[in-house]
N, C-alpha and C. Protein backbone atom coordinates (compact mmCIF):
# COMPACT_ATOMS: atom_id res chain seq x y z
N UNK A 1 6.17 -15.95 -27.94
CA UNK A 1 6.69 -14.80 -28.70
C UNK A 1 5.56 -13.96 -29.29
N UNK A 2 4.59 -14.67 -29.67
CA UNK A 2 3.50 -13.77 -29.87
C UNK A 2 2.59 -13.56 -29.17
N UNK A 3 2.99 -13.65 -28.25
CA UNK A 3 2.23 -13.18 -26.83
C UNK A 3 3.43 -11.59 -26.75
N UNK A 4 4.19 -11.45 -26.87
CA UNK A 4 4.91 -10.61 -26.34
C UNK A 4 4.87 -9.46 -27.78
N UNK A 5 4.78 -9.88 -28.94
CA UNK A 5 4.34 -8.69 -30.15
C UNK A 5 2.89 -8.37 -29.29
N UNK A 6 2.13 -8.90 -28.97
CA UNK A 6 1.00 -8.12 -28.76
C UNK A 6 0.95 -7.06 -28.12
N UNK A 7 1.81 -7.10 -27.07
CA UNK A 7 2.13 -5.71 -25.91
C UNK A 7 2.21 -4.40 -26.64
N UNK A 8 1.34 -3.48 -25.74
CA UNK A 8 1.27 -1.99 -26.01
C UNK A 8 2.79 -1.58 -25.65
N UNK A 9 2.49 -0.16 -25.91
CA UNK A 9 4.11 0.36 -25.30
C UNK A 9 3.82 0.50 -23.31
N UNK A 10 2.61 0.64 -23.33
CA UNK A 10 2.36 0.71 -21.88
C UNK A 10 2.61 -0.17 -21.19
N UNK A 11 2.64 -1.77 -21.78
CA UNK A 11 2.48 -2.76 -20.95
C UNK A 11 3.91 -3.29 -20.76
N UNK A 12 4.32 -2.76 -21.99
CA UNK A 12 5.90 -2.89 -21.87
C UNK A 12 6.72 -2.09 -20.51
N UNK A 13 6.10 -0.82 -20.17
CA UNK A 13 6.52 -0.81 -19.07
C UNK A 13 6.16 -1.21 -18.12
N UNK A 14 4.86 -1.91 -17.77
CA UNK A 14 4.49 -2.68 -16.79
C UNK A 14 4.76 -4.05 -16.54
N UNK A 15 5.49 -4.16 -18.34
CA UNK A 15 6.41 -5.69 -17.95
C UNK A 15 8.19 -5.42 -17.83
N UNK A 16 8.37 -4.22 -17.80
CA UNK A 16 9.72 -3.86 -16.89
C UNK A 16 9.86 -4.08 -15.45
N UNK A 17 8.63 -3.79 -15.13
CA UNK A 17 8.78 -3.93 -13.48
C UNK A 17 8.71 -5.95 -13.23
N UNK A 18 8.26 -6.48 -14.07
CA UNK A 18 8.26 -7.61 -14.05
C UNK A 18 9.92 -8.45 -14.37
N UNK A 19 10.41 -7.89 -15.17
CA UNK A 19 11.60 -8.14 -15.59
C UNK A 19 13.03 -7.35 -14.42
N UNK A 20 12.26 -6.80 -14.12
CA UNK A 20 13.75 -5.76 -13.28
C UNK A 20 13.76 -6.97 -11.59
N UNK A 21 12.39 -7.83 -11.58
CA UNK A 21 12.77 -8.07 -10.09
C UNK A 21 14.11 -9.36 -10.21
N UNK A 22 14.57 -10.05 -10.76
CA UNK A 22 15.82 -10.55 -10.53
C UNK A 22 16.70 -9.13 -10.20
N UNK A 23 16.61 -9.03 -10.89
CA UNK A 23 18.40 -7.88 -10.75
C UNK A 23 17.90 -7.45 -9.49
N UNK A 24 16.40 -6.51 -9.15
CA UNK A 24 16.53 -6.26 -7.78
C UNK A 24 17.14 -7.05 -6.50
N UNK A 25 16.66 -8.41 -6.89
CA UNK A 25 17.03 -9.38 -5.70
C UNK A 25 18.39 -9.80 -5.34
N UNK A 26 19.15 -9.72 -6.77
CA UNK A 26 20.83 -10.18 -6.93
C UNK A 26 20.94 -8.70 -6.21
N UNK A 27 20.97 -7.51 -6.17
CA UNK A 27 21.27 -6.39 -5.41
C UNK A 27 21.40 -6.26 -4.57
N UNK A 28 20.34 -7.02 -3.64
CA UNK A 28 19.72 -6.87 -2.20
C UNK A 28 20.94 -8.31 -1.94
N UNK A 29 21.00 -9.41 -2.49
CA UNK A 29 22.03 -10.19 -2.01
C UNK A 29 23.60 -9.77 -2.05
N UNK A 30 23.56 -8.84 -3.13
CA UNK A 30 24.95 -8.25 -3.00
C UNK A 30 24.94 -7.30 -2.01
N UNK A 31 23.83 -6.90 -1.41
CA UNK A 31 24.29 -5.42 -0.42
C UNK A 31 24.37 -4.33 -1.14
N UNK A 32 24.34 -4.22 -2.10
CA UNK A 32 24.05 -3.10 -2.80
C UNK A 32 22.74 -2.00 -2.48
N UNK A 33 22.84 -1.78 -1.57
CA UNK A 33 21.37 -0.52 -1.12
C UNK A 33 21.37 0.39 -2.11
N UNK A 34 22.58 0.81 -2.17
CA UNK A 34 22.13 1.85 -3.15
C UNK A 34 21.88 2.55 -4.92
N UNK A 35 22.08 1.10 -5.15
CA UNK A 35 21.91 0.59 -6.26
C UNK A 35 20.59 0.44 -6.56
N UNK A 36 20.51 -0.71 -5.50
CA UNK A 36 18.75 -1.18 -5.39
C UNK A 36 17.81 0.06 -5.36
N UNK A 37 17.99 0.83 -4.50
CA UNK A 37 17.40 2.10 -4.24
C UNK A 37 17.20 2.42 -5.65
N UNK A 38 17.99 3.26 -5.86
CA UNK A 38 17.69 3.48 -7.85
C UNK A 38 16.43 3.20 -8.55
N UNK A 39 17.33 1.40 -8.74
CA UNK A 39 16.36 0.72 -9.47
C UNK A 39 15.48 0.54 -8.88
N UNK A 40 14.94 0.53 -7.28
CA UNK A 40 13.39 0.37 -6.66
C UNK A 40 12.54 1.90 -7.93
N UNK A 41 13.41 2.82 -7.61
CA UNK A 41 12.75 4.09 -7.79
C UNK A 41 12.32 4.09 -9.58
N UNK A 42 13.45 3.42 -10.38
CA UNK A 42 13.03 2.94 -11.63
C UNK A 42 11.57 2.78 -11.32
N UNK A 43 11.53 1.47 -11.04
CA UNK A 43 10.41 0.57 -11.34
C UNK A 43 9.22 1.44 -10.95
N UNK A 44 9.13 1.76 -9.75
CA UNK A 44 7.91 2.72 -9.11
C UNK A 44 7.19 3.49 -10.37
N UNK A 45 8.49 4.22 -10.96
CA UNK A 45 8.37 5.01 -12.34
C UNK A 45 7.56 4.78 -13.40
N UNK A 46 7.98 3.73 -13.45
CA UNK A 46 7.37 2.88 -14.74
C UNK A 46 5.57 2.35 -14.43
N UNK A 47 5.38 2.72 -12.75
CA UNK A 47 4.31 2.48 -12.55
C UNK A 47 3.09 3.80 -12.66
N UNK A 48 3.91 4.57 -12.93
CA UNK A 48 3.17 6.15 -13.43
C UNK A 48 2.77 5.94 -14.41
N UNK A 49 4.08 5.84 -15.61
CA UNK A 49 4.05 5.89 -16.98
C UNK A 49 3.20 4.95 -17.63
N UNK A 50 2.91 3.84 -17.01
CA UNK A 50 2.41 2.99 -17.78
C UNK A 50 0.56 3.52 -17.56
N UNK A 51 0.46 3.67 -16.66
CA UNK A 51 -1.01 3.95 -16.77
C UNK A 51 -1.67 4.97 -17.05
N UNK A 52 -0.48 6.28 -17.23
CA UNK A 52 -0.91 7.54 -18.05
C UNK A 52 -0.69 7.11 -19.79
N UNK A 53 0.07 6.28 -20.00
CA UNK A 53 -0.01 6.37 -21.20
C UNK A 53 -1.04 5.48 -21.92
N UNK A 54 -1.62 4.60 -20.80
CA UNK A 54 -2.72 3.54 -21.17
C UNK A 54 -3.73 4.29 -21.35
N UNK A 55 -3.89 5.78 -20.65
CA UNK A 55 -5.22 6.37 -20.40
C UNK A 55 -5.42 7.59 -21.61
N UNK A 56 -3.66 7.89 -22.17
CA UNK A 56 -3.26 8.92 -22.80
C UNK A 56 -3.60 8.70 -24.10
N UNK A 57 -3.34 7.32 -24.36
CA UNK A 57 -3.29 6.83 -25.81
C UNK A 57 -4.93 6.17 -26.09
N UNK A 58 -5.62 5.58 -24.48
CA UNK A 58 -6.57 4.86 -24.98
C UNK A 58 -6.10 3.56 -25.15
N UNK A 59 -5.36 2.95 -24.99
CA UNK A 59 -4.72 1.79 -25.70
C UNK A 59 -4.62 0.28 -24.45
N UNK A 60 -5.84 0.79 -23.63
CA UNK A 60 -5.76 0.08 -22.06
C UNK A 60 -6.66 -1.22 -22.47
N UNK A 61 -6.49 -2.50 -21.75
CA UNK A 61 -7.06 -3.99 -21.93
C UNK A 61 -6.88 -4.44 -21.00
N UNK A 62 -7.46 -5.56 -20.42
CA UNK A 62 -7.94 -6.51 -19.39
C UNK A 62 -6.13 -6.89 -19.16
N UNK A 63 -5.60 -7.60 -19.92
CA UNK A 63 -4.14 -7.96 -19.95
C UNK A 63 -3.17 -7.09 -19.58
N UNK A 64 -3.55 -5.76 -20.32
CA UNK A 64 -2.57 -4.84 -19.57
C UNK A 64 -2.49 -3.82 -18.31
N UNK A 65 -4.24 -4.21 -18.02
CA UNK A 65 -4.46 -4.29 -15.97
C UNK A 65 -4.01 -5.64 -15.42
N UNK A 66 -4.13 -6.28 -15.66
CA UNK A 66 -3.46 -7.81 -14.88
C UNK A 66 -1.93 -7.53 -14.78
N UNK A 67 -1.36 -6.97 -16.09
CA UNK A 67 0.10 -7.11 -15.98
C UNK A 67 0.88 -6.15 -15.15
N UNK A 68 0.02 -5.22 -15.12
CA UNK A 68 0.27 -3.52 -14.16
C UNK A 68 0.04 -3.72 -12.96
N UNK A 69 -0.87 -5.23 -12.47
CA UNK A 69 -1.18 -5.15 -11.02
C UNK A 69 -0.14 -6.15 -10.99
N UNK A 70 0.26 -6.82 -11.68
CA UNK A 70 1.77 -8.35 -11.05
C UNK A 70 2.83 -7.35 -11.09
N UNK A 71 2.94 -6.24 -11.95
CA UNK A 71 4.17 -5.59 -11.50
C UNK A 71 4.40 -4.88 -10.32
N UNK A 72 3.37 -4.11 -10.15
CA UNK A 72 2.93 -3.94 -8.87
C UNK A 72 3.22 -4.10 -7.52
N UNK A 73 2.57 -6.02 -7.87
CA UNK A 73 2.63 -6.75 -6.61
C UNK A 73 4.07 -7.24 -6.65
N UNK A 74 5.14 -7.56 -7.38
CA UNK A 74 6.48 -8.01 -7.68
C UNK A 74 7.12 -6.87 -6.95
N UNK A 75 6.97 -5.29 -7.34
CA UNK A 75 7.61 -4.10 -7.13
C UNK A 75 7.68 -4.19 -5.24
N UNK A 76 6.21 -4.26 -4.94
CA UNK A 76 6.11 -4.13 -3.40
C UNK A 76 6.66 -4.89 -2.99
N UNK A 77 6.59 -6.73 -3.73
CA UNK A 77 7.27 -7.79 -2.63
C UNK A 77 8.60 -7.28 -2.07
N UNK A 78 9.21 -7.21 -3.36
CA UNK A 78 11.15 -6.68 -3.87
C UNK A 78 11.34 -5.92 -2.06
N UNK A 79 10.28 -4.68 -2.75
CA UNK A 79 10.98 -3.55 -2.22
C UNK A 79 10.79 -4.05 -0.21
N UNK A 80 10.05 -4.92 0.06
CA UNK A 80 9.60 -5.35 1.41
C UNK A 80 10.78 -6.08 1.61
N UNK A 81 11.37 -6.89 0.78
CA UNK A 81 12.59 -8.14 0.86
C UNK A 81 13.60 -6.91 1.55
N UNK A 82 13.60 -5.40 0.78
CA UNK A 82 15.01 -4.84 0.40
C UNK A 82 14.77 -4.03 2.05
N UNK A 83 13.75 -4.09 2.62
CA UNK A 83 13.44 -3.18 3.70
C UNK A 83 13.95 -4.08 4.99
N UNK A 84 13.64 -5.58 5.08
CA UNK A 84 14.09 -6.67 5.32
C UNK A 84 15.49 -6.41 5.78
N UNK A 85 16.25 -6.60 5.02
CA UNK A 85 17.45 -6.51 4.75
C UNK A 85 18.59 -5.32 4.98
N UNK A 86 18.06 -4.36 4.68
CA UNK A 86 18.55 -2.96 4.32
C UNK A 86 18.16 -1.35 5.87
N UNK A 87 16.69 -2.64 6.48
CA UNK A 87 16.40 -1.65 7.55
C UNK A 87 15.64 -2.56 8.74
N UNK A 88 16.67 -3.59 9.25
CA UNK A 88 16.17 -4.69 10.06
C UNK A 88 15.65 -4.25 10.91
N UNK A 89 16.14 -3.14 11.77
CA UNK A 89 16.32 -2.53 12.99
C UNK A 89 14.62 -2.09 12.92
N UNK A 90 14.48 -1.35 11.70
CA UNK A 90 13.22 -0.69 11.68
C UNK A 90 11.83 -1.35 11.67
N UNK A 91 11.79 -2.47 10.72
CA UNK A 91 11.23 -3.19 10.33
C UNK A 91 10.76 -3.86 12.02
N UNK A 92 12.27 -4.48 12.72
CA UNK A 92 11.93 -5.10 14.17
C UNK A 92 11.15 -4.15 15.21
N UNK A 93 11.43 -3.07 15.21
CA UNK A 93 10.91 -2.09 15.69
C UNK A 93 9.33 -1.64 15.48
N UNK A 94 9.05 -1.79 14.47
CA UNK A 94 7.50 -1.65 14.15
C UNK A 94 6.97 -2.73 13.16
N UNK A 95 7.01 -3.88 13.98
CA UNK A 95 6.73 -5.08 13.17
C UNK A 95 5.26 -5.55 13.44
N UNK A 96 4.79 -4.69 14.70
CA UNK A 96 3.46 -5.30 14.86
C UNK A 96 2.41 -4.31 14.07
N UNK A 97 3.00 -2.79 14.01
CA UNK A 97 2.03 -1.78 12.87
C UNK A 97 1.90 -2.72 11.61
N UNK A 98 3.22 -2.94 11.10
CA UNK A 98 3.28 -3.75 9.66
C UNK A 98 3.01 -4.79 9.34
N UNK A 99 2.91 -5.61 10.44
CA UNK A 99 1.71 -6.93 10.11
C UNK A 99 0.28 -6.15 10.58
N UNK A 100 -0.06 -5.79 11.11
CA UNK A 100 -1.79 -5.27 11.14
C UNK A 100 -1.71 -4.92 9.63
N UNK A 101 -0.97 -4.27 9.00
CA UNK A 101 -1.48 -3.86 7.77
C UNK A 101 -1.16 -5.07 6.70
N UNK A 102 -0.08 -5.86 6.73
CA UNK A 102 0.11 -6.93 6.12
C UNK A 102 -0.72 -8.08 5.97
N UNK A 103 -1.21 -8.40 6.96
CA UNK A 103 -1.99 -9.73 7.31
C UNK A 103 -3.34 -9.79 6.52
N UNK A 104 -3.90 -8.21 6.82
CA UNK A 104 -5.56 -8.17 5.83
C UNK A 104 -4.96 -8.63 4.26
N UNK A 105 -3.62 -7.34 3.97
CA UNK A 105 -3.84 -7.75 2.41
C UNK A 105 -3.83 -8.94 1.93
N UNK A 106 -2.75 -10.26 2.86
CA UNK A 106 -2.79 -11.21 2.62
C UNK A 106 -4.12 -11.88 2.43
N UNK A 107 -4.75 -11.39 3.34
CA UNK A 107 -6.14 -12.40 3.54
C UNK A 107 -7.23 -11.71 1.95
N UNK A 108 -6.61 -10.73 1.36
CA UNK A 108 -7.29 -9.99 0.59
C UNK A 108 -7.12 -10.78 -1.06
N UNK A 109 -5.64 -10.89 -0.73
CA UNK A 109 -5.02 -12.04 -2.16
C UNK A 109 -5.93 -12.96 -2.13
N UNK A 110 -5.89 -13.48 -1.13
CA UNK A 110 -6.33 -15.00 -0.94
C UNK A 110 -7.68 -15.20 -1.28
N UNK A 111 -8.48 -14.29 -0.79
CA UNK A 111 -10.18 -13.71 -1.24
C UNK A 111 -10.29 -13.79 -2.89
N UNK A 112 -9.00 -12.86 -3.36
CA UNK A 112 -9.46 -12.94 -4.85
C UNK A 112 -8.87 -14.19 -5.37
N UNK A 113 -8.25 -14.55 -4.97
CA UNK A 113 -7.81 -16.08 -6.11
C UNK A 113 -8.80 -16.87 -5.87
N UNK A 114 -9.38 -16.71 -4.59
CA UNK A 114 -10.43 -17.74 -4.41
C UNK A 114 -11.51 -17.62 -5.30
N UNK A 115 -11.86 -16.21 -5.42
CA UNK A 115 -12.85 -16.08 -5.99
C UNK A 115 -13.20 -16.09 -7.87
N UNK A 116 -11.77 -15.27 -8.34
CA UNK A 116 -11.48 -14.85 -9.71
C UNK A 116 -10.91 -16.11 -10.52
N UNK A 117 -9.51 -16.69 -9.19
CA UNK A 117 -9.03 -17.21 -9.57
C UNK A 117 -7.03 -16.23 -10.14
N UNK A 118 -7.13 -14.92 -9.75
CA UNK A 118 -6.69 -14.25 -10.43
C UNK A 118 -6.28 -12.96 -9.17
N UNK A 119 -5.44 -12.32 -9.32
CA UNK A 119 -5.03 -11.01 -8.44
C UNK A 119 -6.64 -10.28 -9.19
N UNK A 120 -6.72 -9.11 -7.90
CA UNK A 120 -7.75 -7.82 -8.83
C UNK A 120 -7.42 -7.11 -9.73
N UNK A 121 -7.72 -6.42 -9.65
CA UNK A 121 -6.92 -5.20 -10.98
C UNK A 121 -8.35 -4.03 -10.62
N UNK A 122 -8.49 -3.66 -9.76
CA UNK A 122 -9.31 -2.45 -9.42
C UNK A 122 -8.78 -1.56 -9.89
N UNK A 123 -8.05 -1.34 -9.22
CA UNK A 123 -6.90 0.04 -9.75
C UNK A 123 -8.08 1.64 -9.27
N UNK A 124 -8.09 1.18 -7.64
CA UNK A 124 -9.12 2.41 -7.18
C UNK A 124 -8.44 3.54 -6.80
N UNK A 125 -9.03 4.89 -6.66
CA UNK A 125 -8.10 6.11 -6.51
C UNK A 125 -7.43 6.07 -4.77
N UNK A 126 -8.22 5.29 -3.94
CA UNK A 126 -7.52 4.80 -2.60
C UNK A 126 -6.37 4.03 -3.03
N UNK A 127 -6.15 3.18 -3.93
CA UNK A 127 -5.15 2.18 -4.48
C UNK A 127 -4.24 2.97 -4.33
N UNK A 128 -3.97 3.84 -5.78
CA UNK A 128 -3.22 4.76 -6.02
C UNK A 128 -2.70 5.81 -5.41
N UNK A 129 -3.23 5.94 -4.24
CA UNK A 129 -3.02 6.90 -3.13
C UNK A 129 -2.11 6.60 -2.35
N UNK A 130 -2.65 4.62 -1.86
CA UNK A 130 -2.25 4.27 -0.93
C UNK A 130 -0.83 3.63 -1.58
N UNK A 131 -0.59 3.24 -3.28
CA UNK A 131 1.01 2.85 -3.54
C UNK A 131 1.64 4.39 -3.49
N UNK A 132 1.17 5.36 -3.83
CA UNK A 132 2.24 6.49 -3.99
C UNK A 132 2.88 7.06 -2.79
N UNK A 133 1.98 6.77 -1.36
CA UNK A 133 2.69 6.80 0.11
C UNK A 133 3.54 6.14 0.46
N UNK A 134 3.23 4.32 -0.35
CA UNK A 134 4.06 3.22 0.08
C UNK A 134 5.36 3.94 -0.73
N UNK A 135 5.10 3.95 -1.65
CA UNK A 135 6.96 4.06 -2.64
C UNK A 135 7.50 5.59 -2.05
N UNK A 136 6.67 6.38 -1.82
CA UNK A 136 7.19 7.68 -1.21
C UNK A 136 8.36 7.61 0.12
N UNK A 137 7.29 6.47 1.05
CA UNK A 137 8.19 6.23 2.60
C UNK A 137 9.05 5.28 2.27
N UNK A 138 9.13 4.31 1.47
CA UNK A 138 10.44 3.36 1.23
C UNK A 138 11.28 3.58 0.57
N UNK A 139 11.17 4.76 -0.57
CA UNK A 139 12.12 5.01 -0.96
C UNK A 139 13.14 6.36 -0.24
N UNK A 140 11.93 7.05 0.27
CA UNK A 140 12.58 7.91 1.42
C UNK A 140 13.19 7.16 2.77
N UNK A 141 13.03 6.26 2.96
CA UNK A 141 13.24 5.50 4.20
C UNK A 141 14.73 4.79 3.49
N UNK A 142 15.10 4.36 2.30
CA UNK A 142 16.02 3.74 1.97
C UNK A 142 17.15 4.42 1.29
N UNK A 143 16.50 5.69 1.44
CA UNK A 143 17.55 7.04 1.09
C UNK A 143 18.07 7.21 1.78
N UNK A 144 17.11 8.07 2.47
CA UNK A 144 17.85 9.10 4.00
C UNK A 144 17.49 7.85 5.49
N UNK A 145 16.14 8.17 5.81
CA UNK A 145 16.22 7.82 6.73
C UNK A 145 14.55 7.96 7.42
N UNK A 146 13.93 6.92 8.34
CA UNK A 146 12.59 6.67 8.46
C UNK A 146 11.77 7.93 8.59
N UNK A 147 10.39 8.57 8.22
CA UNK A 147 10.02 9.43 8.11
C UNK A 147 8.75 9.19 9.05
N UNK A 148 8.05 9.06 10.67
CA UNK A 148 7.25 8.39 11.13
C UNK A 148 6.17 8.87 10.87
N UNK A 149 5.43 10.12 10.42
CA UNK A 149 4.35 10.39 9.95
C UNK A 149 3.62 9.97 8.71
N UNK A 150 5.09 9.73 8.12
CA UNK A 150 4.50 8.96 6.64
C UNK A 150 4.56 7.81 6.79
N UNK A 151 4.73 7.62 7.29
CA UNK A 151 4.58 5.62 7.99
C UNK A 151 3.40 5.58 8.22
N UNK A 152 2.64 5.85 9.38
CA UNK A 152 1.86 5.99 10.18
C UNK A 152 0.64 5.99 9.27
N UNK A 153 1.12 7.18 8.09
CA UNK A 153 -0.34 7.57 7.05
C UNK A 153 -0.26 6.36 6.13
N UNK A 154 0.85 5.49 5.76
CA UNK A 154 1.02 4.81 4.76
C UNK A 154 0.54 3.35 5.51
N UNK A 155 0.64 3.11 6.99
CA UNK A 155 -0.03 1.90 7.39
C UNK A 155 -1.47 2.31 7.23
N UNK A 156 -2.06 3.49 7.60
CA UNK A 156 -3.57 4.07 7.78
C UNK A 156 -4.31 3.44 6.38
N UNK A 157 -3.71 4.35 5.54
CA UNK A 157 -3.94 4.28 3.65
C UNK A 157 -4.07 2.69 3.48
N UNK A 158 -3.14 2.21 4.02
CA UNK A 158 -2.93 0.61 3.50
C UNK A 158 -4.22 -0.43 3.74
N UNK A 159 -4.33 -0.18 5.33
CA UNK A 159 -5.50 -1.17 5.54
C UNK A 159 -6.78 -0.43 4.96
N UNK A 160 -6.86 0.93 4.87
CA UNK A 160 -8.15 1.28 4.57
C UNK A 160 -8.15 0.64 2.97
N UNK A 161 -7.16 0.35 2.16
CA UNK A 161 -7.20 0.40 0.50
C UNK A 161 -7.56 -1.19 0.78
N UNK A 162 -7.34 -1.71 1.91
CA UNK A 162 -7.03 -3.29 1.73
C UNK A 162 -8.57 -3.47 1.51
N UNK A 163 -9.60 -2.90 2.88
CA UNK A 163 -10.44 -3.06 3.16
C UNK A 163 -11.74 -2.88 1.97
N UNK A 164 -11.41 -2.10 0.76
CA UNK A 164 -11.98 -1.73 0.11
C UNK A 164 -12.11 -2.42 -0.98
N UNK A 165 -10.66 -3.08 -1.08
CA UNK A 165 -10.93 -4.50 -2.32
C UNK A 165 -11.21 -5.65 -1.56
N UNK A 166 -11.69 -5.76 -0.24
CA UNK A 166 -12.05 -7.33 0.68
C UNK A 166 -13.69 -6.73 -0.05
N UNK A 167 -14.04 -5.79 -0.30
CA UNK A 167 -15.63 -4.93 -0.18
C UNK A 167 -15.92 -5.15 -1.38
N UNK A 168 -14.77 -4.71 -2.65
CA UNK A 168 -15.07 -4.91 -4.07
C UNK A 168 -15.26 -6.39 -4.27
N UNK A 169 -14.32 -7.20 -3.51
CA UNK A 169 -14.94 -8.71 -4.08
C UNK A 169 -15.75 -8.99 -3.83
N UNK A 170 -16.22 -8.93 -2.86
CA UNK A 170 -17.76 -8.94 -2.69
C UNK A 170 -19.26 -8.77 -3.36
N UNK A 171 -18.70 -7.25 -4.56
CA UNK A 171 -19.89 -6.40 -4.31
C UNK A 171 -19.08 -7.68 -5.86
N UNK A 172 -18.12 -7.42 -6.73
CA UNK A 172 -18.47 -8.01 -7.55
C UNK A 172 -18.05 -9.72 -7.71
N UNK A 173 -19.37 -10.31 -8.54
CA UNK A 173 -19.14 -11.93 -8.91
C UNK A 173 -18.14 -12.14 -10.31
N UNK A 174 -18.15 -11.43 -11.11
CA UNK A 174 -17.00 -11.48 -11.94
C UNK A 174 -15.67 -10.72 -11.78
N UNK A 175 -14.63 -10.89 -12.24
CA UNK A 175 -12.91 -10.07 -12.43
C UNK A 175 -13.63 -9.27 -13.26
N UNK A 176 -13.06 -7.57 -12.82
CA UNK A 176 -13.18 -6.84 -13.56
C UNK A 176 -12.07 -5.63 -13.52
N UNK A 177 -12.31 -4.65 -14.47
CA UNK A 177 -10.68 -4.05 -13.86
C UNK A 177 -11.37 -2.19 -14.03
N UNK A 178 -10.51 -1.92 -13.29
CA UNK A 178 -11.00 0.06 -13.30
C UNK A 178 -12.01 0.26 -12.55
N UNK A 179 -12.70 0.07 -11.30
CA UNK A 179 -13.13 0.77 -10.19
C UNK A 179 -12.82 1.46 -9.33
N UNK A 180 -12.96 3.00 -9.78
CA UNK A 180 -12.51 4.03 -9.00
C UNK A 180 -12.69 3.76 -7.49
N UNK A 181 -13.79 3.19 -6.76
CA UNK A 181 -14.13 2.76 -5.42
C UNK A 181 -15.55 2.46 -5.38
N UNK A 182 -15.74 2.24 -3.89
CA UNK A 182 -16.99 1.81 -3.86
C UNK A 182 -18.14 2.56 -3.80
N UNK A 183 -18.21 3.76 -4.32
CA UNK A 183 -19.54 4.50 -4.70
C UNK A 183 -20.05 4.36 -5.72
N UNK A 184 -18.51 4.97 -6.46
CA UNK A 184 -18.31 3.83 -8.32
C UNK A 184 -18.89 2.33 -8.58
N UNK A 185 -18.36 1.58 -7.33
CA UNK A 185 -18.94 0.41 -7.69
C UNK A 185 -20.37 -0.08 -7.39
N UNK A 186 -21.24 0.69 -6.87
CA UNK A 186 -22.70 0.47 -6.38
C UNK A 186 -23.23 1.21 -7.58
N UNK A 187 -22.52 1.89 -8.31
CA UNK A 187 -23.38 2.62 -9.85
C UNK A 187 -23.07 1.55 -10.97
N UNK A 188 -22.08 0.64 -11.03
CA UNK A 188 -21.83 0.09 -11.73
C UNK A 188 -22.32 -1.23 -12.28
N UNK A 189 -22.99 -0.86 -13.91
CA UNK A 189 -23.75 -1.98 -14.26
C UNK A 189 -22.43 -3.29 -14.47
N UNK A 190 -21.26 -3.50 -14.22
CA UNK A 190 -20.62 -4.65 -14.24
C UNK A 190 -20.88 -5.40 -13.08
N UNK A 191 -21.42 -5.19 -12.29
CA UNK A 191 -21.64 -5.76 -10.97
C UNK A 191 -22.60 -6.93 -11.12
N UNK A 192 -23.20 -6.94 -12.14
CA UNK A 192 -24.35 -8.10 -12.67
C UNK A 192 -24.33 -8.30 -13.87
N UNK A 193 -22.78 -8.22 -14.77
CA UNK A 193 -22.83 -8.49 -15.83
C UNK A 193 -21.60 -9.26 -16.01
N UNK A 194 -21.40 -10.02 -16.92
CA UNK A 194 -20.32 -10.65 -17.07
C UNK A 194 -18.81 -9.55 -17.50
N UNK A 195 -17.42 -10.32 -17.38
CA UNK A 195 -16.49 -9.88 -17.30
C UNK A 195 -16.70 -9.03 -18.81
N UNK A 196 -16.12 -7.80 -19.36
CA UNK A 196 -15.78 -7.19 -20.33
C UNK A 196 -14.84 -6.65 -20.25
N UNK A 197 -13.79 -6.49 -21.44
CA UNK A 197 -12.82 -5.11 -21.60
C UNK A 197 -13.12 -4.38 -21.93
N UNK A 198 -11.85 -3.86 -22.05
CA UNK A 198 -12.15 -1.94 -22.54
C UNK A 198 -11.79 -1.17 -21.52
N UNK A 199 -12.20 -1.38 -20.17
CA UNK A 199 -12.10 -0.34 -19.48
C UNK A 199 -11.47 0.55 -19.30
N UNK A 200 -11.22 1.93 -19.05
CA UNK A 200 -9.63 2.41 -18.85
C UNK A 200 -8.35 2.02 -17.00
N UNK A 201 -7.67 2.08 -17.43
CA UNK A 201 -7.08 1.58 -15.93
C UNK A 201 -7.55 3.06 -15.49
């Protein structure tokens, strides 16, 4: 409980997206698409808000990048379950684009737990590029109907963003959070310094 007074108002929405994935999943078992849809588009939301207001207020911490990247990663699983389910046909249809792009990130998780112990929390402007294509084509894809250019750019975006945090673990030996990318990160005295907060997401 006092883990949970500590939360900013920011993190509070980054622990909405943490809290909303039951109901997403009871949705997707009820068949409810368009329900789910909604609430996918909620959550996405909350993935704006929370990091303008972390940056707005100043009020950003190590905890409330960890918690912004599990919502994150919860938001994408959901919304992959609901694509699963909701767009079999499509999914079967271009299943070998979506594992080429799937398979690195996996191998990318796996890099950082190995290494941190912990998801990243980069939070690079490729990142952010590459979730605002992902939630753009799935939620357009779970609206109307598949959009193949934005697919195409959103598998492109994907492995290139993957490739760039397989690069950041690398370049760094400690968890750290807020690297715009890797030009940023070859200027950056955290690269040989131990973990600190503060940063902004």
């Amino acid at each position: 409980m006092n883990g949970l007074k500590k939360l900013n108002i920011a993190d509070w929405f980054s622990l909405y997206r943490v809290f909303a994935l039951p109901l997403l999943i009871i949705l997707i078992i009820l068949g409810e698409r368009r329900i789910f849809t909604w609430f996918l588009l909620i959550s996405y939301a909350t993935d704006a808000i929370d990091g303008w207001l972390a940056r707005s207020l100043k009020i950003s911490t190590a905890r409330g990048s960890q918690l912004d990247s599990l919502g994150d990663q919860l938001t994408l699983g959901v919304a992959l379950i609901g694509l699963l389910v909701f767009e079999e046909a499509f999914i079967r249809e271009n299943l070998t684009l979506i594992l080429i792009a799937f398979v690195p990130y996996v191998f990318q998780m796996v890099l950082a737990f190995n290494r941190y112990g912990k998801a990243t929390a980069f939070h690079t402007y490729l990142a952010k590029i590459s979730a605002i294509t992902q939630g753009v084509f799935i939620l357009w894809l779970l609206f109307f109907e598949p959009v193949y250019w934005l697919f195409y750019l959103m598998v492109g975006l994907s492995i290139l963003e993957t490739l760039e945090e397989i690069t950041l673990i690398f370049l760094y030996k400690n968890w750290v959070e807020n690297v715009k990318g890797i030009y940023w990160a070859l200027r950056d005295k955290r690269r040989v310094s131990p973990f600190t907060e503060g940063e902004a997401r």
